[in-house]
PDB file of N, CA and C in Angstrom:
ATOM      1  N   UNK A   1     -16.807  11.656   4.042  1.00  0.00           N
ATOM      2  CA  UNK A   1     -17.636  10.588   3.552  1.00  0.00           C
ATOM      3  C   UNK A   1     -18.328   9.946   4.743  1.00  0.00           C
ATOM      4  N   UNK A   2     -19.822   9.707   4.626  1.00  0.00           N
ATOM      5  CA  UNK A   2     -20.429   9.234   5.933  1.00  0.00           C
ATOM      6  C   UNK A   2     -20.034   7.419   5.725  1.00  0.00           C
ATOM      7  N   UNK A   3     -20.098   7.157   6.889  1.00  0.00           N
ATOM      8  CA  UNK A   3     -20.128   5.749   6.770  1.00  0.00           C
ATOM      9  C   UNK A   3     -20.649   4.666   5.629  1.00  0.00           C
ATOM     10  N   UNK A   4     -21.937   5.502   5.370  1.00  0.00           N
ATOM     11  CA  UNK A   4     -22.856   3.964   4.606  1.00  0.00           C
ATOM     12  C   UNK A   4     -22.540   4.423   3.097  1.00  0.00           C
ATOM     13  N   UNK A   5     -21.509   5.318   2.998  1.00  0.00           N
ATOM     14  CA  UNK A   5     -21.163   4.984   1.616  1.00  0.00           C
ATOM     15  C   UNK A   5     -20.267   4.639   1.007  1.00  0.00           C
ATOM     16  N   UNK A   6     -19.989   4.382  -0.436  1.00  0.00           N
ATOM     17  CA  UNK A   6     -19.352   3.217  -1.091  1.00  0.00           C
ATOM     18  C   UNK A   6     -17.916   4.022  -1.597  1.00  0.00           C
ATOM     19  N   UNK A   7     -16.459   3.226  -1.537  1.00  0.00           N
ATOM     20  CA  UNK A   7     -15.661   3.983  -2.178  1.00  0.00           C
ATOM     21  C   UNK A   7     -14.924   3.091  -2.867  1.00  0.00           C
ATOM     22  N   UNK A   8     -15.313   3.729  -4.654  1.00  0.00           N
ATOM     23  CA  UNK A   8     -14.524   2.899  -5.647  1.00  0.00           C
ATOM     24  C   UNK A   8     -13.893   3.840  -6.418  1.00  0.00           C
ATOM     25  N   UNK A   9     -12.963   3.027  -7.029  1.00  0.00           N
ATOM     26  CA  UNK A   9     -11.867   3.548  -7.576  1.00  0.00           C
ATOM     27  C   UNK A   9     -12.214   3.070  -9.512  1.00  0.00           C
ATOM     28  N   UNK A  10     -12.273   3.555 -10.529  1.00  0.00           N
ATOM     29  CA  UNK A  10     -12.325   3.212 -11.720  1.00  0.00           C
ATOM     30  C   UNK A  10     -11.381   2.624 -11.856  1.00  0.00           C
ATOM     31  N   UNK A  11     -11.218   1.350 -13.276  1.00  0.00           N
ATOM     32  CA  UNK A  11      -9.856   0.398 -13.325  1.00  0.00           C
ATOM     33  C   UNK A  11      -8.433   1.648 -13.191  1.00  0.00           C
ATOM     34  N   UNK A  12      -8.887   2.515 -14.302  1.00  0.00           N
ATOM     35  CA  UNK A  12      -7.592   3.239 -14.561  1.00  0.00           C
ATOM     36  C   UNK A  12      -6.558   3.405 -13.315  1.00  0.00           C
ATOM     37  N   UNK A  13      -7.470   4.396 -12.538  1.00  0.00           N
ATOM     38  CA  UNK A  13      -6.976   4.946 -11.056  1.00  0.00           C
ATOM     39  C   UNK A  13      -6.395   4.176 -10.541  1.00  0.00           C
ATOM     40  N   UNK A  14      -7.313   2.876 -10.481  1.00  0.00           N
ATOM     41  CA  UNK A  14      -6.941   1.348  -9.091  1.00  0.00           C
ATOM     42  C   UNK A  14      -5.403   1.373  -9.901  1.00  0.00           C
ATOM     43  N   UNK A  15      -5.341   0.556 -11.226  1.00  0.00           N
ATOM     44  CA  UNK A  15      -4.119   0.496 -12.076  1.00  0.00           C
ATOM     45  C   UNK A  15      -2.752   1.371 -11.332  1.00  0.00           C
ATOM     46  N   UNK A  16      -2.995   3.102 -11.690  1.00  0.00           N
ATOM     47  CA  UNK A  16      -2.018   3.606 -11.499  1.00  0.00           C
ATOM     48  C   UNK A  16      -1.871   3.354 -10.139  1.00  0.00           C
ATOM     49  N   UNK A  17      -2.938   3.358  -8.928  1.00  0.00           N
ATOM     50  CA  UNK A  17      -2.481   3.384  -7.486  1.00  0.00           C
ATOM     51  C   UNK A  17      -1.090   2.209  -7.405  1.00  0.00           C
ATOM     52  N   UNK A  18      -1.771   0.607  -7.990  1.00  0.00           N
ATOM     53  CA  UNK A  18      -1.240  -0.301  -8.057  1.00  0.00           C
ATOM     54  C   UNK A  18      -0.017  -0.319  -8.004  1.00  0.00           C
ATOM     55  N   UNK A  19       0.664   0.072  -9.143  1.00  0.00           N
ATOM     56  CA  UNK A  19       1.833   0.557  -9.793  1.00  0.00           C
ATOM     57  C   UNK A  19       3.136   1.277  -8.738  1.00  0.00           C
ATOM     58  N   UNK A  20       2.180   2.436  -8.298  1.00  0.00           N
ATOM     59  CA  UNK A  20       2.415   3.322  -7.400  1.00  0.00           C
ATOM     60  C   UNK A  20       2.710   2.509  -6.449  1.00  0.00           C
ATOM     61  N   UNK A  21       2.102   1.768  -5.600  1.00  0.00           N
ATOM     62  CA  UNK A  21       2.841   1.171  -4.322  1.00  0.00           C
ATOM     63  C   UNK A  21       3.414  -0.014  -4.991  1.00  0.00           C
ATOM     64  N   UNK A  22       3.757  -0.697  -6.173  1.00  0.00           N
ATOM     65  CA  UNK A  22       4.502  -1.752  -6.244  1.00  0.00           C
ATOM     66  C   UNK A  22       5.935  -1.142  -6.615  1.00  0.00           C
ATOM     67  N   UNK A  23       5.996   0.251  -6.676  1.00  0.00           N
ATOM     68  CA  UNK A  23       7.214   0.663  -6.558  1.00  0.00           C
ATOM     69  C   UNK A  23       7.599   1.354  -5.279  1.00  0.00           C
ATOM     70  N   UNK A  24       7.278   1.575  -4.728  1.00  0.00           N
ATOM     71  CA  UNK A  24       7.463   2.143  -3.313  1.00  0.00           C
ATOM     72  C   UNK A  24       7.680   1.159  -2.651  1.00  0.00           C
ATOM     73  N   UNK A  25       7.124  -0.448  -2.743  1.00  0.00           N
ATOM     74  CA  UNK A  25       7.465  -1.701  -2.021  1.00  0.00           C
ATOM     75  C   UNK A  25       8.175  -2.306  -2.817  1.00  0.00           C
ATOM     76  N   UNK A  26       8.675  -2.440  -3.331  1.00  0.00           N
ATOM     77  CA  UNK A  26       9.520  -2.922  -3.646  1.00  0.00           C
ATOM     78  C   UNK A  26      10.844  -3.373  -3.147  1.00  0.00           C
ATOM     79  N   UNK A  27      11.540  -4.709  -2.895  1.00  0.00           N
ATOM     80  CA  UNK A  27      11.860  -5.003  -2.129  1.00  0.00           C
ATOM     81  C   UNK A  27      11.990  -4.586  -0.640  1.00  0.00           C
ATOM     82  N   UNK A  28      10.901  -4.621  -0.414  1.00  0.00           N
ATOM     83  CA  UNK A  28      10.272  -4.526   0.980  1.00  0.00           C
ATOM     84  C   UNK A  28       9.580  -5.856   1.836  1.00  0.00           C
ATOM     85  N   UNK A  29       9.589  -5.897   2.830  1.00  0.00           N
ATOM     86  CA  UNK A  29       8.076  -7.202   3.521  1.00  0.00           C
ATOM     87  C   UNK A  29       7.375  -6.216   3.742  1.00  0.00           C
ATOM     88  N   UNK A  30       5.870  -6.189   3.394  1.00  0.00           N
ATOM     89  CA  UNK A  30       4.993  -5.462   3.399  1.00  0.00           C
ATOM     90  C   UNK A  30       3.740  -6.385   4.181  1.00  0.00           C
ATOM     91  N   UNK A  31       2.879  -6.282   4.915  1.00  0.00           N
ATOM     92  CA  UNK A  31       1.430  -6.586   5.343  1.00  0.00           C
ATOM     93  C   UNK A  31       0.567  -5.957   4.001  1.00  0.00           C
ATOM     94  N   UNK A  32      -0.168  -6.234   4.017  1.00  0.00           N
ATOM     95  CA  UNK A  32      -1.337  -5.792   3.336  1.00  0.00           C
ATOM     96  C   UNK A  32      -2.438  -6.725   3.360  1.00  0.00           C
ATOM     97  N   UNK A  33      -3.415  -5.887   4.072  1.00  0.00           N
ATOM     98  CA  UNK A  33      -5.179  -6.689   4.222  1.00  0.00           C
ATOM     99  C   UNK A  33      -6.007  -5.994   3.183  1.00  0.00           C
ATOM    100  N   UNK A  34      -6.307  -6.976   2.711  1.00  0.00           N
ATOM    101  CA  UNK A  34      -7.043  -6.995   1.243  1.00  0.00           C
ATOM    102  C   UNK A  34      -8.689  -7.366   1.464  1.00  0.00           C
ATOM    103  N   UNK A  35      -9.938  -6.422   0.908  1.00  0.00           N
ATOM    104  CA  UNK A  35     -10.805  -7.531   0.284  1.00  0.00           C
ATOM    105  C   UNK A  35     -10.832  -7.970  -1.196  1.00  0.00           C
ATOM    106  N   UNK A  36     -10.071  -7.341  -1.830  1.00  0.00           N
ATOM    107  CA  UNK A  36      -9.972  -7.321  -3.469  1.00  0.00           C
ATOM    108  C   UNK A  36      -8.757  -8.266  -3.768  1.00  0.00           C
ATOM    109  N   UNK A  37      -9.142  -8.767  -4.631  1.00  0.00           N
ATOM    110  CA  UNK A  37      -7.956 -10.095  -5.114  1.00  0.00           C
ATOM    111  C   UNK A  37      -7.342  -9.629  -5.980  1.00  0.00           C
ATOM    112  N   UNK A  38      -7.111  -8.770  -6.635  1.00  0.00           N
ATOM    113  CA  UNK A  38      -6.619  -8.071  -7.691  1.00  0.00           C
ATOM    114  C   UNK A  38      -5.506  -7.357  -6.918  1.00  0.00           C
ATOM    115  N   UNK A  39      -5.535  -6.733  -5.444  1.00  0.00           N
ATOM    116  CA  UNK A  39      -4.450  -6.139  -4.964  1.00  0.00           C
ATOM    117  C   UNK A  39      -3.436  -6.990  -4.413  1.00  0.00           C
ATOM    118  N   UNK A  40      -3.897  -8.061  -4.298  1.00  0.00           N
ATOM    119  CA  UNK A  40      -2.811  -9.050  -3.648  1.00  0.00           C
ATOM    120  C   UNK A  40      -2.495 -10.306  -4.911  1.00  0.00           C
ATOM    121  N   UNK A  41      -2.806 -10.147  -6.261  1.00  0.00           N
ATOM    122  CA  UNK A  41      -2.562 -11.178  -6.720  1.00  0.00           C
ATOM    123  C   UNK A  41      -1.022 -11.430  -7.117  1.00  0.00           C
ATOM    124  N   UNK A  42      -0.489 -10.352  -7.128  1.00  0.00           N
ATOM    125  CA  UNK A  42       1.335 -10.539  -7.292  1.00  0.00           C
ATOM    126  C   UNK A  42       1.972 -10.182  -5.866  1.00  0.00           C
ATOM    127  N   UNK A  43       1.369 -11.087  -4.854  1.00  0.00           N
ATOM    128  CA  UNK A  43       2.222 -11.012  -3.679  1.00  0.00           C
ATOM    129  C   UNK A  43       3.016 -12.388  -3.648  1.00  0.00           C
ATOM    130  N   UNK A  44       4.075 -12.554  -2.993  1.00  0.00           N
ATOM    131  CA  UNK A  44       4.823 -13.903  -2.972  1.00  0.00           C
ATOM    132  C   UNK A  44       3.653 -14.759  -1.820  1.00  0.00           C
ATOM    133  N   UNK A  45       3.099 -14.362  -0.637  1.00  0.00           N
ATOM    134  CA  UNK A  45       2.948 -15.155   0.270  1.00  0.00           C
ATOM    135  C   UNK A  45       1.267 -14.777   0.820  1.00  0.00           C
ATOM    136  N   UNK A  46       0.552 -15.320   0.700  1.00  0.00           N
ATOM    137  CA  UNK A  46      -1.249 -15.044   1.523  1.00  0.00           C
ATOM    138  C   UNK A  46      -1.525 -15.679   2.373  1.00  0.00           C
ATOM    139  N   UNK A  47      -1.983 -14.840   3.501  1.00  0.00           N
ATOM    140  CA  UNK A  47      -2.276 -15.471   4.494  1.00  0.00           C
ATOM    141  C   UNK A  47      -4.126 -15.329   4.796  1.00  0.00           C
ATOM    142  N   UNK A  48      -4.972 -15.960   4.447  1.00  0.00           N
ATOM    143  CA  UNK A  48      -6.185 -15.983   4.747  1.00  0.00           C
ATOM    144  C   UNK A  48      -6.638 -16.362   5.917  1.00  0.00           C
ATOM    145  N   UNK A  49      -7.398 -15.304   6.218  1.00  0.00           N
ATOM    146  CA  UNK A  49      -7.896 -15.366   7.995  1.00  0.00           C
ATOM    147  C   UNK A  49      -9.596 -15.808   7.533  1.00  0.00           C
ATOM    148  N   UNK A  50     -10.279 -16.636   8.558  1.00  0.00           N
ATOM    149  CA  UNK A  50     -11.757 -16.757   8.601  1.00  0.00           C
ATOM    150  C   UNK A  50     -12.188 -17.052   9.988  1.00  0.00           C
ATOM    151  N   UNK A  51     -12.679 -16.113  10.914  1.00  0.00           N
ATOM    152  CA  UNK A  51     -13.092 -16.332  12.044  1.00  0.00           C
ATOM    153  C   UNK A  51     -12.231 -15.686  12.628  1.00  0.00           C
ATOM    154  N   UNK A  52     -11.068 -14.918  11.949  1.00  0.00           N
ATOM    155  CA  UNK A  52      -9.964 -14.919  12.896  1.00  0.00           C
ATOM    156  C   UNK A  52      -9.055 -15.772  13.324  1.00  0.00           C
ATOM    157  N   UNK A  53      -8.828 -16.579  12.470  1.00  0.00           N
ATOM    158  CA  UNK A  53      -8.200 -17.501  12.550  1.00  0.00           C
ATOM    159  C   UNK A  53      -7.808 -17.972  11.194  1.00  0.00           C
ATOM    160  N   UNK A  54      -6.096 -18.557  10.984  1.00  0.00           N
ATOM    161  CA  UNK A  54      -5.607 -18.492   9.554  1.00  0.00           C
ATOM    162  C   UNK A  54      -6.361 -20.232   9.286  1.00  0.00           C
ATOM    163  N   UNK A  55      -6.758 -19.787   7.988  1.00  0.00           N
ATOM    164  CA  UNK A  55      -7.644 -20.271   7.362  1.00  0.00           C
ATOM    165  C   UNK A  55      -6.789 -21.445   6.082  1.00  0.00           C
ATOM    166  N   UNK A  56      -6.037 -20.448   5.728  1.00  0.00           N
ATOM    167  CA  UNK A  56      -4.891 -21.048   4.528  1.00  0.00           C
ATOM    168  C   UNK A  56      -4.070 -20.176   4.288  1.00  0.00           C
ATOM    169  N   UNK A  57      -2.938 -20.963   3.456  1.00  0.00           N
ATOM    170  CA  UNK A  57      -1.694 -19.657   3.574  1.00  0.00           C
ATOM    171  C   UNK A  57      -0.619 -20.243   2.112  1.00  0.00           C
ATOM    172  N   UNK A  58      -0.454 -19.652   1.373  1.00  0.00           N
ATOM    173  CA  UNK A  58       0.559 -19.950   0.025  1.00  0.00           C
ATOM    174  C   UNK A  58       0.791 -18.836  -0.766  1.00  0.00           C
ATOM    175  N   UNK A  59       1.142 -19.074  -2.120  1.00  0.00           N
ATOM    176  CA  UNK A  59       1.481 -18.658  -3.193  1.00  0.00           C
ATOM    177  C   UNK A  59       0.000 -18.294  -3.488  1.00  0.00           C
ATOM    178  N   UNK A  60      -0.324 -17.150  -4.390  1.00  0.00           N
ATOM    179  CA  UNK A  60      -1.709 -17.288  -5.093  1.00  0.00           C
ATOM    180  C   UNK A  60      -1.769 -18.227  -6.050  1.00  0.00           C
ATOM    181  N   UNK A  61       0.029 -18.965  -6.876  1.00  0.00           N
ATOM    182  CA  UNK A  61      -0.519 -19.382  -7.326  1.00  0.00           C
ATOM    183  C   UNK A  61      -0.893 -21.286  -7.122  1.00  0.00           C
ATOM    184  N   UNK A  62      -0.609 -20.982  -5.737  1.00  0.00           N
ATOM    185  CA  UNK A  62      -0.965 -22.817  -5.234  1.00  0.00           C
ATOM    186  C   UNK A  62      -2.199 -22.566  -4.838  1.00  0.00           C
ATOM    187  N   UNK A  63      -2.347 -21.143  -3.870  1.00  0.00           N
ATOM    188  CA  UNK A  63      -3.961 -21.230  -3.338  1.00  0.00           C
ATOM    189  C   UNK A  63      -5.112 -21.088  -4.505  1.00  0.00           C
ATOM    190  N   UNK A  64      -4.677 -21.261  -5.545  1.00  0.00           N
ATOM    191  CA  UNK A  64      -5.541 -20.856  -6.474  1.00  0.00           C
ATOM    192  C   UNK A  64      -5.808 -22.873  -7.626  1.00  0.00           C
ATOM    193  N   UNK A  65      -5.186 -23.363  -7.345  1.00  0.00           N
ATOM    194  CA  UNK A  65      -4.450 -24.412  -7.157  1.00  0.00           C
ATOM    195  C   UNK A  65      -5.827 -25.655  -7.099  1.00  0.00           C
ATOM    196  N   UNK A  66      -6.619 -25.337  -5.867  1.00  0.00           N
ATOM    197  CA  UNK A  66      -7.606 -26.048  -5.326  1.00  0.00           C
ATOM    198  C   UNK A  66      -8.636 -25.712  -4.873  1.00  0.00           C
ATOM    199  N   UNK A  67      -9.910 -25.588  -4.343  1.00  0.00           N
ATOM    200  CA  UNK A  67     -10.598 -25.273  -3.581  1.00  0.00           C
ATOM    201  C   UNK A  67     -10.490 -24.656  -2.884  1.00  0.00           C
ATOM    202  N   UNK A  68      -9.924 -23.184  -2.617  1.00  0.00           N
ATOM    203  CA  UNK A  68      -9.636 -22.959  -1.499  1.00  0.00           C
ATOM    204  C   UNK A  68     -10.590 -21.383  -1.211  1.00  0.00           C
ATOM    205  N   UNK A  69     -10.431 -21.325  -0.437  1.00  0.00           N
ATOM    206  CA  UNK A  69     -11.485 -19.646   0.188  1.00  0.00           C
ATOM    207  C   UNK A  69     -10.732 -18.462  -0.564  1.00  0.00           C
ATOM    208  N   UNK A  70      -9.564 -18.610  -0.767  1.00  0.00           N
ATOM    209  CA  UNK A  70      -8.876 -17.811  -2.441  1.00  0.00           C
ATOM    210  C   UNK A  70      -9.278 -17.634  -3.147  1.00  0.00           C
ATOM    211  N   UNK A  71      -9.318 -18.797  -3.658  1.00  0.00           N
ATOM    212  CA  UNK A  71      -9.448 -19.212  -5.319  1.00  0.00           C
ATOM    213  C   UNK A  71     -10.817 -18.930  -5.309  1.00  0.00           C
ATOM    214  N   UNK A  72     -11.634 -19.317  -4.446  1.00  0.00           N
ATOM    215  CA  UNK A  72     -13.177 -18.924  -4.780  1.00  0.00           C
ATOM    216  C   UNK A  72     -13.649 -17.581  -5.234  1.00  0.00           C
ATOM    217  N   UNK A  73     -13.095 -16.619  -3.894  1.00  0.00           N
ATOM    218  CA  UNK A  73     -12.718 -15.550  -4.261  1.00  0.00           C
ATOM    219  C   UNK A  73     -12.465 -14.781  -5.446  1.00  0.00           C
ATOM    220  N   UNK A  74     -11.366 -15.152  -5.694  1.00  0.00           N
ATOM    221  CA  UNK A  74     -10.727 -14.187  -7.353  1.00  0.00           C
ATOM    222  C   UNK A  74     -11.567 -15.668  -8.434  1.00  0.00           C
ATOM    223  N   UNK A  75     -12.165 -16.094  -7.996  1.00  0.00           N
ATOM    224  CA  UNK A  75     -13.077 -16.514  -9.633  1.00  0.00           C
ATOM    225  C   UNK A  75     -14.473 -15.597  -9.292  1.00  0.00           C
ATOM    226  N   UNK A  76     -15.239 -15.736  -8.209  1.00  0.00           N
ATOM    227  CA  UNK A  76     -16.345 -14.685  -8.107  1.00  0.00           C
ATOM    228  C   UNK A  76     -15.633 -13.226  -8.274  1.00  0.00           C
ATOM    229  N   UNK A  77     -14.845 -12.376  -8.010  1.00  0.00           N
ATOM    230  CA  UNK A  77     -14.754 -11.033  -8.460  1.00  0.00           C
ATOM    231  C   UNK A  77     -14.188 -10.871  -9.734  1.00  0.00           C
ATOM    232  N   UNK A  78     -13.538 -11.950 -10.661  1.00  0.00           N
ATOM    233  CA  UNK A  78     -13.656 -12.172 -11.749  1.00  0.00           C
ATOM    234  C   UNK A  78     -15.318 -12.356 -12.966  1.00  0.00           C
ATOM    235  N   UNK A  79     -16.036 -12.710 -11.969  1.00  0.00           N
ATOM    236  CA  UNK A  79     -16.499 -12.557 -12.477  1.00  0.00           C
ATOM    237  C   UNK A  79     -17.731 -11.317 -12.617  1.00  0.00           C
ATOM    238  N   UNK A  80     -17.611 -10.971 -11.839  1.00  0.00           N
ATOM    239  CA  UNK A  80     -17.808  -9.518 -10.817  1.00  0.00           C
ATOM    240  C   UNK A  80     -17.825  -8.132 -12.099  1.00  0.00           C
ATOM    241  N   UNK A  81     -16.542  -8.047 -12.778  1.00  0.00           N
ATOM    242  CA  UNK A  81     -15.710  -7.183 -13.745  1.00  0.00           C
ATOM    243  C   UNK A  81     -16.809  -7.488 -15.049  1.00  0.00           C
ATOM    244  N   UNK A  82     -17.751  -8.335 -14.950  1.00  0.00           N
ATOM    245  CA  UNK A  82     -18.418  -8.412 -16.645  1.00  0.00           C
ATOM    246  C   UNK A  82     -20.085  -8.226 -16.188  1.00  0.00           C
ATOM    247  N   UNK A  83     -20.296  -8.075 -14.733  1.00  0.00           N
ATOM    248  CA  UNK A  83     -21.444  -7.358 -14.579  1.00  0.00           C
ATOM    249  C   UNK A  83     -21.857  -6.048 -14.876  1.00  0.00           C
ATOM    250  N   UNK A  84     -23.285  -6.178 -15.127  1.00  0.00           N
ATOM    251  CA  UNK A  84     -23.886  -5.021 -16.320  1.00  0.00           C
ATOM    252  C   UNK A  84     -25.048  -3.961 -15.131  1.00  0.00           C
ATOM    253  N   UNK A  85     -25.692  -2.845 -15.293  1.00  0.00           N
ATOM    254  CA  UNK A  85     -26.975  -2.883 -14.602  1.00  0.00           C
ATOM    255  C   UNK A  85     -27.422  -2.241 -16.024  1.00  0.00           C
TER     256      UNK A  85
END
Protein backbone atom coordinates (compact mmCIF):
# COMPACT_ATOMS: atom_id res chain seq x y z
CA UNK A 1 0.00 0.00 0.00
CA UNK A 2 1.62 3.41 -1.03
CA UNK A 3 1.50 5.95 1.51
CA UNK A 4 -1.33 8.39 0.35
CA UNK A 5 -3.74 5.75 0.69
CA UNK A 6 -6.63 5.13 2.93
CA UNK A 7 -7.08 1.93 5.15
CA UNK A 8 -10.58 1.03 6.36
CA UNK A 9 -11.97 -1.66 7.78
CA UNK A 10 -16.07 -2.26 7.23
CA UNK A 11 -18.12 -2.25 10.75
CA UNK A 12 -18.30 -6.07 10.54
CA UNK A 13 -14.42 -6.74 10.28
CA UNK A 14 -13.52 -3.63 12.80
CA UNK A 15 -16.31 -5.63 15.19
CA UNK A 16 -14.70 -9.06 14.87
CA UNK A 17 -10.97 -7.50 15.06
CA UNK A 18 -12.39 -5.80 18.30
CA UNK A 19 -13.50 -8.85 19.93
CA UNK A 20 -10.40 -10.56 18.85
CA UNK A 21 -8.00 -8.44 20.85
CA UNK A 22 -10.46 -7.92 23.79
CA UNK A 23 -9.83 -11.47 24.29
CA UNK A 24 -6.29 -11.81 23.86
CA UNK A 25 -6.11 -8.69 26.44
CA UNK A 26 -7.78 -9.57 28.63
CA UNK A 27 -6.66 -9.15 31.90
CA UNK A 28 -3.72 -7.63 30.69
CA UNK A 29 -2.24 -3.60 30.98
CA UNK A 30 -2.20 -2.92 27.50
CA UNK A 31 -1.01 0.69 25.69
CA UNK A 32 -3.00 1.34 22.87
CA UNK A 33 -2.79 4.67 20.60
CA UNK A 34 -5.92 5.27 19.08
CA UNK A 35 -7.37 7.79 16.45
CA UNK A 36 -10.81 6.08 16.58
CA UNK A 37 -12.94 6.34 19.72
CA UNK A 38 -14.71 3.33 19.19
CA UNK A 39 -11.35 1.30 19.89
CA UNK A 40 -10.72 2.71 23.13
CA UNK A 41 -14.21 3.24 24.37
CA UNK A 42 -14.19 0.14 26.88
CA UNK A 43 -10.77 0.90 28.22
CA UNK A 44 -10.61 1.52 32.12
CA UNK A 45 -8.05 4.50 31.81
CA UNK A 46 -7.25 7.44 28.67
CA UNK A 47 -4.63 9.22 28.45
CA UNK A 48 -4.93 12.15 25.82
CA UNK A 49 -1.83 13.69 24.44
CA UNK A 50 -2.02 17.32 22.45
CA UNK A 51 1.25 18.80 21.50
CA UNK A 52 2.77 16.02 23.07
CA UNK A 53 1.92 16.66 26.03
CA UNK A 54 -0.95 14.90 28.34
CA UNK A 55 -3.74 16.88 27.70
CA UNK A 56 -6.39 14.91 30.02
CA UNK A 57 -6.59 11.61 31.48
CA UNK A 58 -9.83 9.41 33.03
CA UNK A 59 -12.46 7.01 32.58
CA UNK A 60 -14.24 7.54 29.08
CA UNK A 61 -16.82 7.68 31.11
CA UNK A 62 -15.80 11.01 33.17
CA UNK A 63 -13.86 12.30 30.06
CA UNK A 64 -16.92 12.18 28.30
CA UNK A 65 -18.44 13.85 31.33
CA UNK A 66 -17.45 17.54 30.15
CA UNK A 67 -15.88 19.37 27.55
CA UNK A 68 -13.16 17.66 27.01
CA UNK A 69 -10.83 16.92 23.66
CA UNK A 70 -12.58 13.22 24.21
CA UNK A 71 -15.77 13.80 24.38
CA UNK A 72 -15.56 16.12 21.41
CA UNK A 73 -14.10 13.54 19.66
CA UNK A 74 -16.48 10.44 20.00
CA UNK A 75 -19.54 12.99 19.46
CA UNK A 76 -17.91 14.18 15.95
CA UNK A 77 -17.09 10.44 14.80
CA UNK A 78 -20.44 9.66 16.03
CA UNK A 79 -21.53 11.55 14.04
CA UNK A 80 -19.25 10.65 11.26
CA UNK A 81 -21.19 6.83 11.08
CA UNK A 82 -24.58 8.65 9.51
CA UNK A 83 -22.63 10.38 6.73
CA UNK A 84 -23.91 9.78 3.20
CA UNK A 85 -22.00 10.69 -0.35
Amino acid sequence: MSSGENSFLDAENETAIQEALSRLIKNKTVMIIAHRMRTIANTDHIVVLKDGVVAEQGSPEYLSSFDSIYGRMTKLQMKSLNWKM
